[in-house]
PDB file of N, CA and C in Angstrom:
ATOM      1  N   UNK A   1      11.846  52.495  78.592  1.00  0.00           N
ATOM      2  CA  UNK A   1      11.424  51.102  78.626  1.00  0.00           C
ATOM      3  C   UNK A   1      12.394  50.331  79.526  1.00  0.00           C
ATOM      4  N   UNK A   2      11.366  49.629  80.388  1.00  0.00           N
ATOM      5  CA  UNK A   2      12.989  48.946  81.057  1.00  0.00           C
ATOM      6  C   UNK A   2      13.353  47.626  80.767  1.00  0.00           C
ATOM      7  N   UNK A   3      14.428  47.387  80.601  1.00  0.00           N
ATOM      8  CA  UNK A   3      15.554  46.260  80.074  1.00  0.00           C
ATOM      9  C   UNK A   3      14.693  45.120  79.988  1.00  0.00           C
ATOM     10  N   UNK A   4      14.252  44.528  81.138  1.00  0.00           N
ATOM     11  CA  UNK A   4      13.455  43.432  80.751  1.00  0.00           C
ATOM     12  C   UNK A   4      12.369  43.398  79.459  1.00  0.00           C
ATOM     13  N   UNK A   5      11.783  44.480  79.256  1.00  0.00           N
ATOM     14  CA  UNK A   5      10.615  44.694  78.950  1.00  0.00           C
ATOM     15  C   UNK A   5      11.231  45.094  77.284  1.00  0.00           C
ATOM     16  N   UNK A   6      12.434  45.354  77.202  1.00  0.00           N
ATOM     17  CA  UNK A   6      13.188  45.771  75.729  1.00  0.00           C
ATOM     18  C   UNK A   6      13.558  44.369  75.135  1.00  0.00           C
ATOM     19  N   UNK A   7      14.493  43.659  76.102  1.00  0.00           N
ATOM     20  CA  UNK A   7      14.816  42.206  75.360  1.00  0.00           C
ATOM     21  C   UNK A   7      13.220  41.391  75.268  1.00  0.00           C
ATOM     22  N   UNK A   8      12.315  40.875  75.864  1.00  0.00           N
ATOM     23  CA  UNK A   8      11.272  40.378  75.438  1.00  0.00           C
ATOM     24  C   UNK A   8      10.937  40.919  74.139  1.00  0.00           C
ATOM     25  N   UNK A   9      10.682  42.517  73.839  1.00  0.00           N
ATOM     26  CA  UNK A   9      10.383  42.705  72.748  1.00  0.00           C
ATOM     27  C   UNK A   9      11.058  42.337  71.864  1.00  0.00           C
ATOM     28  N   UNK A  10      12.261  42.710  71.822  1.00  0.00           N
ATOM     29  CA  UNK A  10      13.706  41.956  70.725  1.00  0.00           C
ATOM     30  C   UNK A  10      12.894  40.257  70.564  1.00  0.00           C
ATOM     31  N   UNK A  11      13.403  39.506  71.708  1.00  0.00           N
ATOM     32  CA  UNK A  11      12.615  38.354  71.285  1.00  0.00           C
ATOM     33  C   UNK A  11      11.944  38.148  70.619  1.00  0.00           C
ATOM     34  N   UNK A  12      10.512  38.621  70.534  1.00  0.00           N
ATOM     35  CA  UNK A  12       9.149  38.734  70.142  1.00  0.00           C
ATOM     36  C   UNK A  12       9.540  38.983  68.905  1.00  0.00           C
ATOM     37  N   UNK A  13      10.206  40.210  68.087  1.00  0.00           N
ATOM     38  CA  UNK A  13      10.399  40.425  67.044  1.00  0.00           C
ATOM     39  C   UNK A  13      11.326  39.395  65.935  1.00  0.00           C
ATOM     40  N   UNK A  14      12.941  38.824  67.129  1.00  0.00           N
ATOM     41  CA  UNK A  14      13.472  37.887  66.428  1.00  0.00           C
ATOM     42  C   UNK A  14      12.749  36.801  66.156  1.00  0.00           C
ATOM     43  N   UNK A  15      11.802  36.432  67.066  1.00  0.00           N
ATOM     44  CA  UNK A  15      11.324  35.222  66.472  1.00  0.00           C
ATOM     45  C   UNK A  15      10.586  34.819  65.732  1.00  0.00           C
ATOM     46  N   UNK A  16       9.660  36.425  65.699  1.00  0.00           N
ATOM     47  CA  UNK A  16       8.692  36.360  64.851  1.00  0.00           C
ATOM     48  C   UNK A  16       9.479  36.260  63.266  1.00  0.00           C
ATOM     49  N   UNK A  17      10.881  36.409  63.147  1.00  0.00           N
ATOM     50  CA  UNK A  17      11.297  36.202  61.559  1.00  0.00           C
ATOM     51  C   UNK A  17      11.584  35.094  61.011  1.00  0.00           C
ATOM     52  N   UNK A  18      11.111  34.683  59.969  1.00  0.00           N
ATOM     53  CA  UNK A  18      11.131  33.506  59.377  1.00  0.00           C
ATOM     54  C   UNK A  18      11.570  33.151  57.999  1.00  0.00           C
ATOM     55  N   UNK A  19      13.173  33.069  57.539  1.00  0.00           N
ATOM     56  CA  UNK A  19      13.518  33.494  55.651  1.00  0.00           C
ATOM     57  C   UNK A  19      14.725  32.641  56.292  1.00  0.00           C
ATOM     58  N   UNK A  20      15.039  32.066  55.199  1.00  0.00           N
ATOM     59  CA  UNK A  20      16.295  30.956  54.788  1.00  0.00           C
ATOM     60  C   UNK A  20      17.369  31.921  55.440  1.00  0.00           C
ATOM     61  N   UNK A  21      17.439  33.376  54.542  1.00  0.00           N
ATOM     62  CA  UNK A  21      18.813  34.413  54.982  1.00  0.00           C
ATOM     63  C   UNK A  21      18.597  34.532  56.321  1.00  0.00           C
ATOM     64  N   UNK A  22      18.333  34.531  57.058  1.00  0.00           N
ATOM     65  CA  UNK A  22      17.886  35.061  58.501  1.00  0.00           C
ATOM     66  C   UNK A  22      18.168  34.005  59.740  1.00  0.00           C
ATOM     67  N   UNK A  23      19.585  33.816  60.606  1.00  0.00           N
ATOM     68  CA  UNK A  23      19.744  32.798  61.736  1.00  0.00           C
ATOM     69  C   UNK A  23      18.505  32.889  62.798  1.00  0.00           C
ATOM     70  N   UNK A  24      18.063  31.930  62.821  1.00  0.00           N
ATOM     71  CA  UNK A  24      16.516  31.987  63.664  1.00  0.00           C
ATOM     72  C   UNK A  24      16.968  31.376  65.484  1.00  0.00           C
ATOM     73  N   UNK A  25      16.413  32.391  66.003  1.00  0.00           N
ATOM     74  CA  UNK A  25      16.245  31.878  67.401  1.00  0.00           C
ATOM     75  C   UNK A  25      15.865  30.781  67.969  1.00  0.00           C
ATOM     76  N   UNK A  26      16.517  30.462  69.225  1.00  0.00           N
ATOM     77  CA  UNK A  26      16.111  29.279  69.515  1.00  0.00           C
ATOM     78  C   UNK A  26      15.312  29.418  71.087  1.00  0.00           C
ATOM     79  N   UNK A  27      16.199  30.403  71.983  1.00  0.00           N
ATOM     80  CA  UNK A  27      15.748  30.254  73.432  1.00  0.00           C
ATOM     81  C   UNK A  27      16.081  31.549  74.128  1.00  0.00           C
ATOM     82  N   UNK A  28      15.431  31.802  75.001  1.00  0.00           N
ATOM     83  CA  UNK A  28      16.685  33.085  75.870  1.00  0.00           C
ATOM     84  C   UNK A  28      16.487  32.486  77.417  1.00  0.00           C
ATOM     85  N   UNK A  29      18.082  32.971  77.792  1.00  0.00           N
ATOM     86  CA  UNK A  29      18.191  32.206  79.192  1.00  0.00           C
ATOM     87  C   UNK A  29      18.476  33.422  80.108  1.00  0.00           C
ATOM     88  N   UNK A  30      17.401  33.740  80.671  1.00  0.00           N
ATOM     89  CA  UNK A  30      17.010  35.286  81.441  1.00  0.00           C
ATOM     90  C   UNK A  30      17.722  34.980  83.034  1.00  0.00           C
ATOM     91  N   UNK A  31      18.852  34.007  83.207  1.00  0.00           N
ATOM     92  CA  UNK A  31      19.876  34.251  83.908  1.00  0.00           C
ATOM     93  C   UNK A  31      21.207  33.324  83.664  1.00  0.00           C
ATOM     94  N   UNK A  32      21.437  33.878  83.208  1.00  0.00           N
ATOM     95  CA  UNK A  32      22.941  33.441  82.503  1.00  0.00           C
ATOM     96  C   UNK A  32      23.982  33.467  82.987  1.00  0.00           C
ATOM     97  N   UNK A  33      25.256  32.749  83.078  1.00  0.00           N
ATOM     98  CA  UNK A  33      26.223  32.981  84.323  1.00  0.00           C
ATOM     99  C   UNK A  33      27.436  32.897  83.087  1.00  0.00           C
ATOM    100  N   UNK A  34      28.068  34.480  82.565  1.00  0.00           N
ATOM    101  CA  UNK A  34      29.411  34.509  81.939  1.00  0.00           C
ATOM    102  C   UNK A  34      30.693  34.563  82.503  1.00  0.00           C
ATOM    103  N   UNK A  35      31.649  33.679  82.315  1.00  0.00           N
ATOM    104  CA  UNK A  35      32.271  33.521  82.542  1.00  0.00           C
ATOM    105  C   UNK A  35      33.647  34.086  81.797  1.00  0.00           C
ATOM    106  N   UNK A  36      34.393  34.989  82.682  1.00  0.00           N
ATOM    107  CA  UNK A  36      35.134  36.206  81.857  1.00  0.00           C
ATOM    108  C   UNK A  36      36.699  34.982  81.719  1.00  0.00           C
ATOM    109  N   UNK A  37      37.992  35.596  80.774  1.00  0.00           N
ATOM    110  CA  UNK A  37      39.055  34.743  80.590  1.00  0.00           C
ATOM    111  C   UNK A  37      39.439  34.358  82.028  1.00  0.00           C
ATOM    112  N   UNK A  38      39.608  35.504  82.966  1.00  0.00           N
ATOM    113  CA  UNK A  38      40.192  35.564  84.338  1.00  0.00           C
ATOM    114  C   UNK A  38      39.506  34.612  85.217  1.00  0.00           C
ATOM    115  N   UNK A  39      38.565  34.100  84.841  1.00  0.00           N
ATOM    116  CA  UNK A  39      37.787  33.287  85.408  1.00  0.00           C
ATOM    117  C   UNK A  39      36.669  33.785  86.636  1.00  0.00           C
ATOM    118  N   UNK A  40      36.689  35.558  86.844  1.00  0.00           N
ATOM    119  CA  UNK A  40      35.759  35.711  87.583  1.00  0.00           C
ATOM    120  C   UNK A  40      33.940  35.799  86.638  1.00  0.00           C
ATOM    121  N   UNK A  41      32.933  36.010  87.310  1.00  0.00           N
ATOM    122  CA  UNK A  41      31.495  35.982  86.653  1.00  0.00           C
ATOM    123  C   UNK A  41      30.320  36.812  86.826  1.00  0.00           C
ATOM    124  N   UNK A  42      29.823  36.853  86.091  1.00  0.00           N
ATOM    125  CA  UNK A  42      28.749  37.756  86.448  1.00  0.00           C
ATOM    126  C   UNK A  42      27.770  37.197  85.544  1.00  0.00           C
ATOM    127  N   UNK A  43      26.364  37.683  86.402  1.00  0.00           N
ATOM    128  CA  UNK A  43      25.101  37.343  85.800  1.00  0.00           C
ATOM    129  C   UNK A  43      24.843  38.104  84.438  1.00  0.00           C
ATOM    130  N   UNK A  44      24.058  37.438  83.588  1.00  0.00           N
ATOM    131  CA  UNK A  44      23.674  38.233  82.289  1.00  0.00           C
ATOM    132  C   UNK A  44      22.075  37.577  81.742  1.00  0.00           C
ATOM    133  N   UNK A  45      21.829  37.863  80.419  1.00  0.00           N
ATOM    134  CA  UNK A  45      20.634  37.499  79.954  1.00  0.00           C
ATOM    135  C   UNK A  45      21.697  36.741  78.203  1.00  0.00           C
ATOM    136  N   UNK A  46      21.011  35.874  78.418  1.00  0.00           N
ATOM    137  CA  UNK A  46      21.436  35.340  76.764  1.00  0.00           C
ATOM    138  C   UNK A  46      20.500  34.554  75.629  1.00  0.00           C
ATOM    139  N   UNK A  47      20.836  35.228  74.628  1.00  0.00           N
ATOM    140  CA  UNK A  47      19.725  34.375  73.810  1.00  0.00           C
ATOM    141  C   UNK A  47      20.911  33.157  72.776  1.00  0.00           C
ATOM    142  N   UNK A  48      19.987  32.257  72.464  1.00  0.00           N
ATOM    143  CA  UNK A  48      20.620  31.022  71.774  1.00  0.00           C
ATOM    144  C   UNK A  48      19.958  31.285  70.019  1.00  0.00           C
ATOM    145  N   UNK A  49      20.742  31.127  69.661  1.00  0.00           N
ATOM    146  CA  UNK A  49      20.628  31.081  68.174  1.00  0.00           C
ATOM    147  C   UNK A  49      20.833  30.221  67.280  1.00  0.00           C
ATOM    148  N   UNK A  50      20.507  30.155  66.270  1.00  0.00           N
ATOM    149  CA  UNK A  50      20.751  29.097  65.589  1.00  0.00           C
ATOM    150  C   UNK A  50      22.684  28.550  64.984  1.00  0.00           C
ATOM    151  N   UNK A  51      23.226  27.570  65.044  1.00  0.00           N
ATOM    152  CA  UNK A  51      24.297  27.478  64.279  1.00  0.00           C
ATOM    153  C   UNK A  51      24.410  27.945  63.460  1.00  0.00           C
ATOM    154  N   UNK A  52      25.223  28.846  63.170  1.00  0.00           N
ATOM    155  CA  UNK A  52      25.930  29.450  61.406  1.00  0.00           C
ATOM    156  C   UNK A  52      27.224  28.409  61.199  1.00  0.00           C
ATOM    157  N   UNK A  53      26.843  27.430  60.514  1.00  0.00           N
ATOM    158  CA  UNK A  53      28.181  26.293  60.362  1.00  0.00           C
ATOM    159  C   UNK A  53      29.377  26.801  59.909  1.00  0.00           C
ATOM    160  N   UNK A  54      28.799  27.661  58.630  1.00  0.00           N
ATOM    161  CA  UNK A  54      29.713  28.488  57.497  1.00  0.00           C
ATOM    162  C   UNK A  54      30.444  29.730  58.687  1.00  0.00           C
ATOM    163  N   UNK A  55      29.604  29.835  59.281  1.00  0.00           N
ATOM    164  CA  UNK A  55      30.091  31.470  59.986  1.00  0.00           C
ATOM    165  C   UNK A  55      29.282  32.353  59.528  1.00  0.00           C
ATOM    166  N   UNK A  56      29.522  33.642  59.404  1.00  0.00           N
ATOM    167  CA  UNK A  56      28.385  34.941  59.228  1.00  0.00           C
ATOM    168  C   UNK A  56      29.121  36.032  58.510  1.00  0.00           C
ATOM    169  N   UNK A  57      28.296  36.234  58.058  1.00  0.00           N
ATOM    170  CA  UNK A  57      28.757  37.519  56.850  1.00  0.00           C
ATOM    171  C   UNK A  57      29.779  38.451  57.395  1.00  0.00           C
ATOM    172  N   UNK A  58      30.103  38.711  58.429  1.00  0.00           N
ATOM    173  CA  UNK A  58      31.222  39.503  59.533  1.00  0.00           C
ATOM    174  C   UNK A  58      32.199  39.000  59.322  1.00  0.00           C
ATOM    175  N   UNK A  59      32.459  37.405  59.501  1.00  0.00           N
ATOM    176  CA  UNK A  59      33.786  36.882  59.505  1.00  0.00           C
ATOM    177  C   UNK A  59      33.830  36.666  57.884  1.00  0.00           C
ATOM    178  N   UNK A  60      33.045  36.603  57.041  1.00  0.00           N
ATOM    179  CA  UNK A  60      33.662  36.124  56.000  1.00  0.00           C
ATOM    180  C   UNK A  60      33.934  37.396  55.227  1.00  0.00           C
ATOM    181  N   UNK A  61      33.591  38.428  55.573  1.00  0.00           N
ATOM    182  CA  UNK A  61      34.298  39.687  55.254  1.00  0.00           C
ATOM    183  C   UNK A  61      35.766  40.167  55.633  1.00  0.00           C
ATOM    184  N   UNK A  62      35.905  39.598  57.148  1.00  0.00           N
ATOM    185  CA  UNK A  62      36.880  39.711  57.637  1.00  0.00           C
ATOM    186  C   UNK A  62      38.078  39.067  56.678  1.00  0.00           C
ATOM    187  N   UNK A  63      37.633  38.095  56.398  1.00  0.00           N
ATOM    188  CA  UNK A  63      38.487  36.896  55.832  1.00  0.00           C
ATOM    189  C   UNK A  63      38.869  37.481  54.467  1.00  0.00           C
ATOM    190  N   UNK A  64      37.613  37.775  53.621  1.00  0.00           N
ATOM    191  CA  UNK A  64      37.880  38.223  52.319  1.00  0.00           C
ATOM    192  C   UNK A  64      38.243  39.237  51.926  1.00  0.00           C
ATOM    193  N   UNK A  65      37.929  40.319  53.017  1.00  0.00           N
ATOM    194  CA  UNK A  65      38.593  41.717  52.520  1.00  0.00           C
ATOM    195  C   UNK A  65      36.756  42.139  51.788  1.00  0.00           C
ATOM    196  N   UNK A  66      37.210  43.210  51.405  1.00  0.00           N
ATOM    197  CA  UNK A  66      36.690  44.123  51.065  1.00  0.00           C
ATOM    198  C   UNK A  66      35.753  43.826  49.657  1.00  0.00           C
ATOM    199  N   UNK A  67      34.579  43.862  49.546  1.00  0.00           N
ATOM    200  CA  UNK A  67      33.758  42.743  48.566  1.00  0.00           C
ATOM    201  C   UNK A  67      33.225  43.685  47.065  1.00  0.00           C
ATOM    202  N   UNK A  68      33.412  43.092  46.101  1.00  0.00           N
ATOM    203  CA  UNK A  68      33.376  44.433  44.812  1.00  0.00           C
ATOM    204  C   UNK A  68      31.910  44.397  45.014  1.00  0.00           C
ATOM    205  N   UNK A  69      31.259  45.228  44.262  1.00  0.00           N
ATOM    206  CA  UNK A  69      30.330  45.942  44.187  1.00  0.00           C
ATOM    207  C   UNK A  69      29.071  44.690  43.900  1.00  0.00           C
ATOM    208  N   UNK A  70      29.244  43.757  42.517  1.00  0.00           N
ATOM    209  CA  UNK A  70      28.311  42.845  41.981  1.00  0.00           C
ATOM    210  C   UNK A  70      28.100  42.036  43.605  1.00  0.00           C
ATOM    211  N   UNK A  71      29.172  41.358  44.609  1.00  0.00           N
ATOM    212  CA  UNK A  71      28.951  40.857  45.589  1.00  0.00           C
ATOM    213  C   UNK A  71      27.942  41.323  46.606  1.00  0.00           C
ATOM    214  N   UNK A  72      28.769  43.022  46.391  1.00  0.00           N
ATOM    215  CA  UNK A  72      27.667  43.953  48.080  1.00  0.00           C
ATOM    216  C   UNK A  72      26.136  44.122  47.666  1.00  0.00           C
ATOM    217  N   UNK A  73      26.070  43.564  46.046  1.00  0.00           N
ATOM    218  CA  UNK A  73      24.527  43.992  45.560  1.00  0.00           C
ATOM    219  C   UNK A  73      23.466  42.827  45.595  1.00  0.00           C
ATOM    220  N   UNK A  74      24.213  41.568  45.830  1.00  0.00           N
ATOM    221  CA  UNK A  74      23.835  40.092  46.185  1.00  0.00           C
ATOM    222  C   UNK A  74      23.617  39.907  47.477  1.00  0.00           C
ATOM    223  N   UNK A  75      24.275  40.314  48.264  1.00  0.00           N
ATOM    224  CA  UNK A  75      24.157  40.180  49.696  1.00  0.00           C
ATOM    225  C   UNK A  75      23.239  41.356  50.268  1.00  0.00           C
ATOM    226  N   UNK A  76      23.083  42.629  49.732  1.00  0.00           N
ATOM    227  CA  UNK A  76      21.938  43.443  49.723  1.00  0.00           C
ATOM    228  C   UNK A  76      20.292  42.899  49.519  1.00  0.00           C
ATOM    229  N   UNK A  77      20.372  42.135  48.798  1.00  0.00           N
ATOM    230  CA  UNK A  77      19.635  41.816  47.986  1.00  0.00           C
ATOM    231  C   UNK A  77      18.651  40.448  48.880  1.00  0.00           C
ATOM    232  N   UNK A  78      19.728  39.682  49.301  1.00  0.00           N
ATOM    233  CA  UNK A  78      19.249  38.632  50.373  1.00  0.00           C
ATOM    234  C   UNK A  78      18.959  39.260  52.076  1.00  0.00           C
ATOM    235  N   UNK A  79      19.329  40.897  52.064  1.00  0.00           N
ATOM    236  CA  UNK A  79      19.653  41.255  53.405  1.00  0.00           C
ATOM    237  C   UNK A  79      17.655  41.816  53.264  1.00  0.00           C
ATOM    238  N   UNK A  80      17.460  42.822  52.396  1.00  0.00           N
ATOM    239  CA  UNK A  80      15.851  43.017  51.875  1.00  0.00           C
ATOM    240  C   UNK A  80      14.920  42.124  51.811  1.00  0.00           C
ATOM    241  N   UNK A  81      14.913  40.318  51.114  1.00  0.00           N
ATOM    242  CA  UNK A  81      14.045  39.303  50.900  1.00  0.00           C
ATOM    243  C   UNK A  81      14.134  39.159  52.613  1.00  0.00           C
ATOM    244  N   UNK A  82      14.832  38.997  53.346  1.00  0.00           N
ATOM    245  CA  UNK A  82      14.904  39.085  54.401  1.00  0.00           C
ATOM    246  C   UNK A  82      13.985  39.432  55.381  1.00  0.00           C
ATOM    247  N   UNK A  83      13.882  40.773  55.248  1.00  0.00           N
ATOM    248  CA  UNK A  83      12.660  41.680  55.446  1.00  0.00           C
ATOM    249  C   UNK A  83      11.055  41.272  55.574  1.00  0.00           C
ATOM    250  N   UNK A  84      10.664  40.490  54.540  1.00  0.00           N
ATOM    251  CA  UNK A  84       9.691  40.116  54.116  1.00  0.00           C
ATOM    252  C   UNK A  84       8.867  39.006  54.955  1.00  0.00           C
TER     253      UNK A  84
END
């Protein structure tokens, strides 16, 4: 499949999701200009997403360490309704 034709689908699929648990898409900008620390750039593709104010389950793992079991079965739990 080629690249173009893979992220549209991604698109198509992110947007088609719609659940409270789930950061919802906003746009994709199919030429994007990143800008590295060194300050040189290169073209890319980027999609826009919604704000996570709180942050995302990544960093707040990071933060908290390692989550007991009753937690990983709550956040399982919202990761499945998800799904739906």
């Amino acid at each position: 499949m080629k690249k173009e034709a893979f992220i549209e689908n991604e698109r198509k699929t992110i947007s088609a999701l719609d659940h409270q648990n789930i950061i919802h898409f906003e746009a994709v900008n199919w030429d994007a200009t990143y800008v590295k620390k060194n300050g040189s750039t290169y073209q890319t593709i980027a999609f826009t997403m919604e704000y996570a104010e709180r942050g995302n389950l990544y960093e707040y793992l990071d933060q908290a360490g390692a989550f007991s079991e009753d937690v990983v079965r709550t956040y399982f739990q919202q990761l499945i309704e998800g799904r739906r």
